[in-house]
C-alpha atoms as a PDB file:
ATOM      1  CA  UNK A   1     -57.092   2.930  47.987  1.00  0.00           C
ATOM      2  CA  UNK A   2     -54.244   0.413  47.118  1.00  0.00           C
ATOM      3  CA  UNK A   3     -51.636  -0.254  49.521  1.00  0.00           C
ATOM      4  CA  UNK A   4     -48.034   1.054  48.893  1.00  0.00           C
ATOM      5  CA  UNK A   5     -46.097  -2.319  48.850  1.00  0.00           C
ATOM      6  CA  UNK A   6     -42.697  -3.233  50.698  1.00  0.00           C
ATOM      7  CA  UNK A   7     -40.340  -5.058  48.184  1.00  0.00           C
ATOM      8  CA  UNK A   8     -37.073  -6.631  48.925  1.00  0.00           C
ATOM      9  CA  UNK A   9     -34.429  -7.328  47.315  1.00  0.00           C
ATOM     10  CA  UNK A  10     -30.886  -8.755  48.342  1.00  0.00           C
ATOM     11  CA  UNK A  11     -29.697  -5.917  49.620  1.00  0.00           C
ATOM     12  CA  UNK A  12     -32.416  -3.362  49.358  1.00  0.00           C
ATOM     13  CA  UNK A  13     -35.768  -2.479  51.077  1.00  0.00           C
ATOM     14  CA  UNK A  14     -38.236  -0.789  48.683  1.00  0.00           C
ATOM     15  CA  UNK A  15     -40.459   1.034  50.970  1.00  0.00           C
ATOM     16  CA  UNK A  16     -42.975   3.713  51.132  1.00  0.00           C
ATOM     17  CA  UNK A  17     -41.438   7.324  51.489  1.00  0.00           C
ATOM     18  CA  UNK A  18     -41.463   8.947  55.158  1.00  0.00           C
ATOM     19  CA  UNK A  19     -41.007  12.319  56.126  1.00  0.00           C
ATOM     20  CA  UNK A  20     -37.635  11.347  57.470  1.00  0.00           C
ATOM     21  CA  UNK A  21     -36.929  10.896  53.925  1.00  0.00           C
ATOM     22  CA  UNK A  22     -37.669  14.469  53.058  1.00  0.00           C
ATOM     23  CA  UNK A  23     -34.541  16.394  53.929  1.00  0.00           C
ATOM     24  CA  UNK A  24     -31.685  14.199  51.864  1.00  0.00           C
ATOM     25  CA  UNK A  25     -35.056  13.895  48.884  1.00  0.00           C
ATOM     26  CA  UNK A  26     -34.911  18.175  49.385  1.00  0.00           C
ATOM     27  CA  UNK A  27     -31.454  18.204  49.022  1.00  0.00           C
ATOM     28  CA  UNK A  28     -30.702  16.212  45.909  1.00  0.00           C
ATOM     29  CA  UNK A  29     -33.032  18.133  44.189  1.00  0.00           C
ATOM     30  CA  UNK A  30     -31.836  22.045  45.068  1.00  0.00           C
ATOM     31  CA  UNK A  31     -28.815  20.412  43.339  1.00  0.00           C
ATOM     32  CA  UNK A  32     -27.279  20.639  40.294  1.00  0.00           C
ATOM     33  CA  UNK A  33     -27.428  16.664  40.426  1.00  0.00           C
ATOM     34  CA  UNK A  34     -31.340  17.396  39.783  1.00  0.00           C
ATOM     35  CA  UNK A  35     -29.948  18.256  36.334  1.00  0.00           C
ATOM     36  CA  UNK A  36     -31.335  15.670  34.153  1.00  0.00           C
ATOM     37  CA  UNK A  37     -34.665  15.542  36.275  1.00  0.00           C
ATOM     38  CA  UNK A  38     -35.633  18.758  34.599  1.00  0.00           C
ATOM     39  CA  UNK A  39     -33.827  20.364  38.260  1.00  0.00           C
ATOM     40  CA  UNK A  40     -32.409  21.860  40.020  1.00  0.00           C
ATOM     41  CA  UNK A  41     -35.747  22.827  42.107  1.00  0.00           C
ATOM     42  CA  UNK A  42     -37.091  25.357  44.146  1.00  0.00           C
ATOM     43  CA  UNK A  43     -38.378  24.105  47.435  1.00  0.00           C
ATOM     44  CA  UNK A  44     -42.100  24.437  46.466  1.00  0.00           C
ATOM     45  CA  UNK A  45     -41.702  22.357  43.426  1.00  0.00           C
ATOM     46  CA  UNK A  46     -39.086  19.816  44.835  1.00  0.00           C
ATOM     47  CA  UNK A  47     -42.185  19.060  47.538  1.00  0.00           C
ATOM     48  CA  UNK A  48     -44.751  18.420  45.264  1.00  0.00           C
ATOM     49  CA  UNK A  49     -42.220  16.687  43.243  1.00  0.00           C
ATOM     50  CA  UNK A  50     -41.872  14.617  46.861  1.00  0.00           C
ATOM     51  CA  UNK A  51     -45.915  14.520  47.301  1.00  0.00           C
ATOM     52  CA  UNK A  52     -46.588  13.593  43.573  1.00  0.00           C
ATOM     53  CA  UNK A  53     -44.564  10.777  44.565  1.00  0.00           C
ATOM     54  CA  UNK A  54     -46.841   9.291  47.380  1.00  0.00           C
ATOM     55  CA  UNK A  55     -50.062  10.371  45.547  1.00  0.00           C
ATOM     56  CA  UNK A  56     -49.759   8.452  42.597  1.00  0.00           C
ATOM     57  CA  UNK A  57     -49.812   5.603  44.629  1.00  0.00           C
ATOM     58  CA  UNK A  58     -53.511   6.009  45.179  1.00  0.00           C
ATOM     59  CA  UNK A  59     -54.614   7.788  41.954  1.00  0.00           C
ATOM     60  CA  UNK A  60     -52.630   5.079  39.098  1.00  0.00           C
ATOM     61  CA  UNK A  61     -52.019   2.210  41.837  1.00  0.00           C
ATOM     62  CA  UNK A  62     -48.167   2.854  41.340  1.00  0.00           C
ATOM     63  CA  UNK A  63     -45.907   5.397  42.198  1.00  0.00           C
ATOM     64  CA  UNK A  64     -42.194   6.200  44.040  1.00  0.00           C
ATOM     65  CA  UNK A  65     -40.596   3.991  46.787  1.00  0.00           C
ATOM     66  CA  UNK A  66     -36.915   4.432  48.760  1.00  0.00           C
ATOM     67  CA  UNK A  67     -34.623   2.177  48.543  1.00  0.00           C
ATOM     68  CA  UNK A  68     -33.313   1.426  52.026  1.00  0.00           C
ATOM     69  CA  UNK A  69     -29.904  -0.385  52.144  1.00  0.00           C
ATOM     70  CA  UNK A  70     -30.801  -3.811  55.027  1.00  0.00           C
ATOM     71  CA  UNK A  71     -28.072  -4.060  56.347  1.00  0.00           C
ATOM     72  CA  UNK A  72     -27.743  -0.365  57.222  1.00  0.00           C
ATOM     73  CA  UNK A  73     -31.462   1.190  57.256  1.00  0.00           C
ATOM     74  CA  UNK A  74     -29.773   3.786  54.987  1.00  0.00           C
ATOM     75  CA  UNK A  75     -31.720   5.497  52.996  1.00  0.00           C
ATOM     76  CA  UNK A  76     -29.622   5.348  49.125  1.00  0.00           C
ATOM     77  CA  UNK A  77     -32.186   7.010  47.129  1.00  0.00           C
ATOM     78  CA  UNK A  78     -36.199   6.193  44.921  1.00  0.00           C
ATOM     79  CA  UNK A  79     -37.265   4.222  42.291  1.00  0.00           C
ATOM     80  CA  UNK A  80     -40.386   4.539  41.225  1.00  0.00           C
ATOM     81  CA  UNK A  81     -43.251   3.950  38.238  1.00  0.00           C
ATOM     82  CA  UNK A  82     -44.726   7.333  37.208  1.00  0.00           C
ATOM     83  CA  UNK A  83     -47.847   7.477  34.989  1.00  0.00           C
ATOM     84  CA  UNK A  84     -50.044  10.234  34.224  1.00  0.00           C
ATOM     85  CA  UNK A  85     -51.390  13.611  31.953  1.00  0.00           C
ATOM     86  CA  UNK A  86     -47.546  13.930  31.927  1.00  0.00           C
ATOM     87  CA  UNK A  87     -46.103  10.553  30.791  1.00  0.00           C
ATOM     88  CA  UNK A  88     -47.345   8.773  27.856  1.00  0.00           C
ATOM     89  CA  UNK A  89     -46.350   5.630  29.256  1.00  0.00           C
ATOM     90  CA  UNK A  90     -45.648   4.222  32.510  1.00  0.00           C
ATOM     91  CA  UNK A  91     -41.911   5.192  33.165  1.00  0.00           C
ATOM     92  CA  UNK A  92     -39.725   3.453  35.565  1.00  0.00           C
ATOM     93  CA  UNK A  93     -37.031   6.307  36.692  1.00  0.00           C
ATOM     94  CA  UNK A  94     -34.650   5.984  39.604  1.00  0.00           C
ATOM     95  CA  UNK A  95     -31.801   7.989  41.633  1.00  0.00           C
ATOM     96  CA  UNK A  96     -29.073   7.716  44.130  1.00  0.00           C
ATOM     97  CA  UNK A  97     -27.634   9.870  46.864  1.00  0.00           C
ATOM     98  CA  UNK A  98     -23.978  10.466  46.088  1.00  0.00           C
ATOM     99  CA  UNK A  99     -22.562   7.953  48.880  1.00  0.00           C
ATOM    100  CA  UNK A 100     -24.743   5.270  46.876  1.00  0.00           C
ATOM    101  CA  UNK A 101     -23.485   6.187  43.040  1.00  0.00           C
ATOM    102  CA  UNK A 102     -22.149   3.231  41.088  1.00  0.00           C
ATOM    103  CA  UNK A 103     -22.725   0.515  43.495  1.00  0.00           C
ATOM    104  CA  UNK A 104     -25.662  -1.442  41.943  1.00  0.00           C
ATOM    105  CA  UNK A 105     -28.136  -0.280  43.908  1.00  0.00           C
ATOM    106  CA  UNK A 106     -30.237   1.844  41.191  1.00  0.00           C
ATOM    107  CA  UNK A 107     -30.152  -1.732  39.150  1.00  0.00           C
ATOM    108  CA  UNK A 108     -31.027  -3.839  41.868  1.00  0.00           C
ATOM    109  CA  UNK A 109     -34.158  -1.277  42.306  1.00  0.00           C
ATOM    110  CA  UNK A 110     -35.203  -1.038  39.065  1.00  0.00           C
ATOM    111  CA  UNK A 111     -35.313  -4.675  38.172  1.00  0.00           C
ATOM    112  CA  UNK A 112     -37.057  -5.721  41.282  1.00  0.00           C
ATOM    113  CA  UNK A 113     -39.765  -2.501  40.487  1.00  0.00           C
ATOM    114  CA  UNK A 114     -39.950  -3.821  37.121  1.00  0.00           C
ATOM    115  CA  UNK A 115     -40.699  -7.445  37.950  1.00  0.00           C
ATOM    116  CA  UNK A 116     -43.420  -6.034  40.768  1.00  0.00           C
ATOM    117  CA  UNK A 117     -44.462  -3.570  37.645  1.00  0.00           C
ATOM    118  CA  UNK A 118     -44.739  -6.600  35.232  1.00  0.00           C
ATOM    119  CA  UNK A 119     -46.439  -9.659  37.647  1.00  0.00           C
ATOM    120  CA  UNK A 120     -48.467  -7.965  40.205  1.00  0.00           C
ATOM    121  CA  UNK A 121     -49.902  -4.475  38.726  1.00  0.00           C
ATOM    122  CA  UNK A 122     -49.535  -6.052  35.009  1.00  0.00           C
ATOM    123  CA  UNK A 123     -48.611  -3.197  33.826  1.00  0.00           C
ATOM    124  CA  UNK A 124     -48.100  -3.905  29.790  1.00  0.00           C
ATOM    125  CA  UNK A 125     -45.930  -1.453  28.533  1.00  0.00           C
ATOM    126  CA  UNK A 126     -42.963   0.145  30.894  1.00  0.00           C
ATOM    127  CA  UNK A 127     -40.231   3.279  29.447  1.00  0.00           C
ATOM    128  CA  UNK A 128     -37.294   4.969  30.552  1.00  0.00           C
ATOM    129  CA  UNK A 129     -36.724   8.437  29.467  1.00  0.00           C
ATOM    130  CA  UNK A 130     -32.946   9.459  29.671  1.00  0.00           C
ATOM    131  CA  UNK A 131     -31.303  12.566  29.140  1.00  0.00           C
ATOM    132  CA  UNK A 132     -28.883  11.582  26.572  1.00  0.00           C
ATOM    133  CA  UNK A 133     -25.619  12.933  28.802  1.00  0.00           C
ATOM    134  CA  UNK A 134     -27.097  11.376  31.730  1.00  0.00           C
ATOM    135  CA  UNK A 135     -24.487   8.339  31.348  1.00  0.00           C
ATOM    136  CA  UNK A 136     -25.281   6.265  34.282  1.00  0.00           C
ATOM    137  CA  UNK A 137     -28.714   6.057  33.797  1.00  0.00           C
ATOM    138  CA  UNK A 138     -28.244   5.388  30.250  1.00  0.00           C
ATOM    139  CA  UNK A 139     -26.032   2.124  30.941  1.00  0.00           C
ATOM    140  CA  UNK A 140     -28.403   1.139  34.148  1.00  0.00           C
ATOM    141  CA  UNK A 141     -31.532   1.703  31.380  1.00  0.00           C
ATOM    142  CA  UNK A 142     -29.227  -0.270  28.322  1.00  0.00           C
ATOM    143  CA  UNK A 143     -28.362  -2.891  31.815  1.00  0.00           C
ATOM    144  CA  UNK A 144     -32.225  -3.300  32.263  1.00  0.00           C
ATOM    145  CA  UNK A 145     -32.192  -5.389  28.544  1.00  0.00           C
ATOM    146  CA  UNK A 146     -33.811  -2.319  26.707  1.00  0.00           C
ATOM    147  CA  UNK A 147     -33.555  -1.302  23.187  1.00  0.00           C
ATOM    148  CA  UNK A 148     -32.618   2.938  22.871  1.00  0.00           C
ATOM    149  CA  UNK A 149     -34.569   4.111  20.008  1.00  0.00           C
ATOM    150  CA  UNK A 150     -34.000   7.827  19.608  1.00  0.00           C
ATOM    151  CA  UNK A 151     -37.535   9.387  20.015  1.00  0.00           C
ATOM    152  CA  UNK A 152     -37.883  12.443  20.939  1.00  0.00           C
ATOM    153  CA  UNK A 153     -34.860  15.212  20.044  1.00  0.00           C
ATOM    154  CA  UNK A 154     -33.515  15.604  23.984  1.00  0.00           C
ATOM    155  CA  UNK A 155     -34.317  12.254  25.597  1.00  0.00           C
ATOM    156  CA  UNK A 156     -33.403   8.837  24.554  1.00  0.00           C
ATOM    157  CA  UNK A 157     -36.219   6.108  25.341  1.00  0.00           C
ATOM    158  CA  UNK A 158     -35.961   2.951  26.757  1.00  0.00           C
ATOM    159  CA  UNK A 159     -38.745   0.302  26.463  1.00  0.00           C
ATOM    160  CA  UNK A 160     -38.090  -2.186  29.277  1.00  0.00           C
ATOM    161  CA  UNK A 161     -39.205  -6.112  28.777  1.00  0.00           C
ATOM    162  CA  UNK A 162     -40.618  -8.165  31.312  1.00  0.00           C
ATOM    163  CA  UNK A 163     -37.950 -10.437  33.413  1.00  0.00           C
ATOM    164  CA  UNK A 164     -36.884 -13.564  31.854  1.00  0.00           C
END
């Protein structure tokens, strides 16, 4: 089974997900902020939502870390690469708690889980999916140096290129 890396970043530690992170994870999703993640979601499905998270990690060699502010050891949110029967292509999603919103933190994620995605799993081919009135992860996806074809008539997609 591969091991569930630790990235960092300048101010973030990508690390595996703990139970500790469980109750804020819970919340975000019973909320209507789970909107454009297909939420909000009953308890049941907002835990294997959680677990899906960890598993993929052994089953595709990828899947969901938490972003942990250094400075702090706040928890501000996930990123993570999920692959699978229900994703064509590797996708490289991301949210925030609400004390974390619009402070670069969901960038700084990303593009360090991109670069990991790109030069140590060699992953070819990595997507965004975006609600089209989900604005902030539209610009973070549009930030990320990604073209927006329209492909599908809900969701815009993003096709990420490696770093330069």
């Amino acid at each position: 089974m591969p091991s569930i890396p630790t990235l960092e970043t300048q101010r973030l530690l990508l690390r595996p997900q703990t139970m500790e992170d469980w109750p804020d994870f819970a919340e975000l999703m019973f909320s209507s902020r789970a909107a454009f993640m297909g939420g909000p979601f009953s308890e049941d499905a907002a835990w294997g939502l959680f677990c899906g998270d960890i598993a993929q990690w052994a089953l595709m060699g990828h899947g969901a870390l938490m972003m942990e502010e250094r400075a702090t050891g706040l928890c501000l949110g996930q990123v993570g690469i999920n692959h699978g029967p229900l994703f064509p292509e590797h996708e490289l999603g991301w949210f925030v708690y609400p004390e974390a919103e619009g402070k670069g933190y969901a960038y700084e994620a990303a593009a360090a889980l991109r670069e990991w995605a790109f030069k140590t799993r060699r992953i070819e081919t990595l997507v965004s999916y975006v609600h089209p009135d989900n604005s902030r992860s539209r610009k973070l996806a549009e930030r990320l140096d990604a073209a927006a074809p329209r492909r599908d008539p809900v969701d815009l997609m993003f096709r990420h290129p490696p770093s330069r």
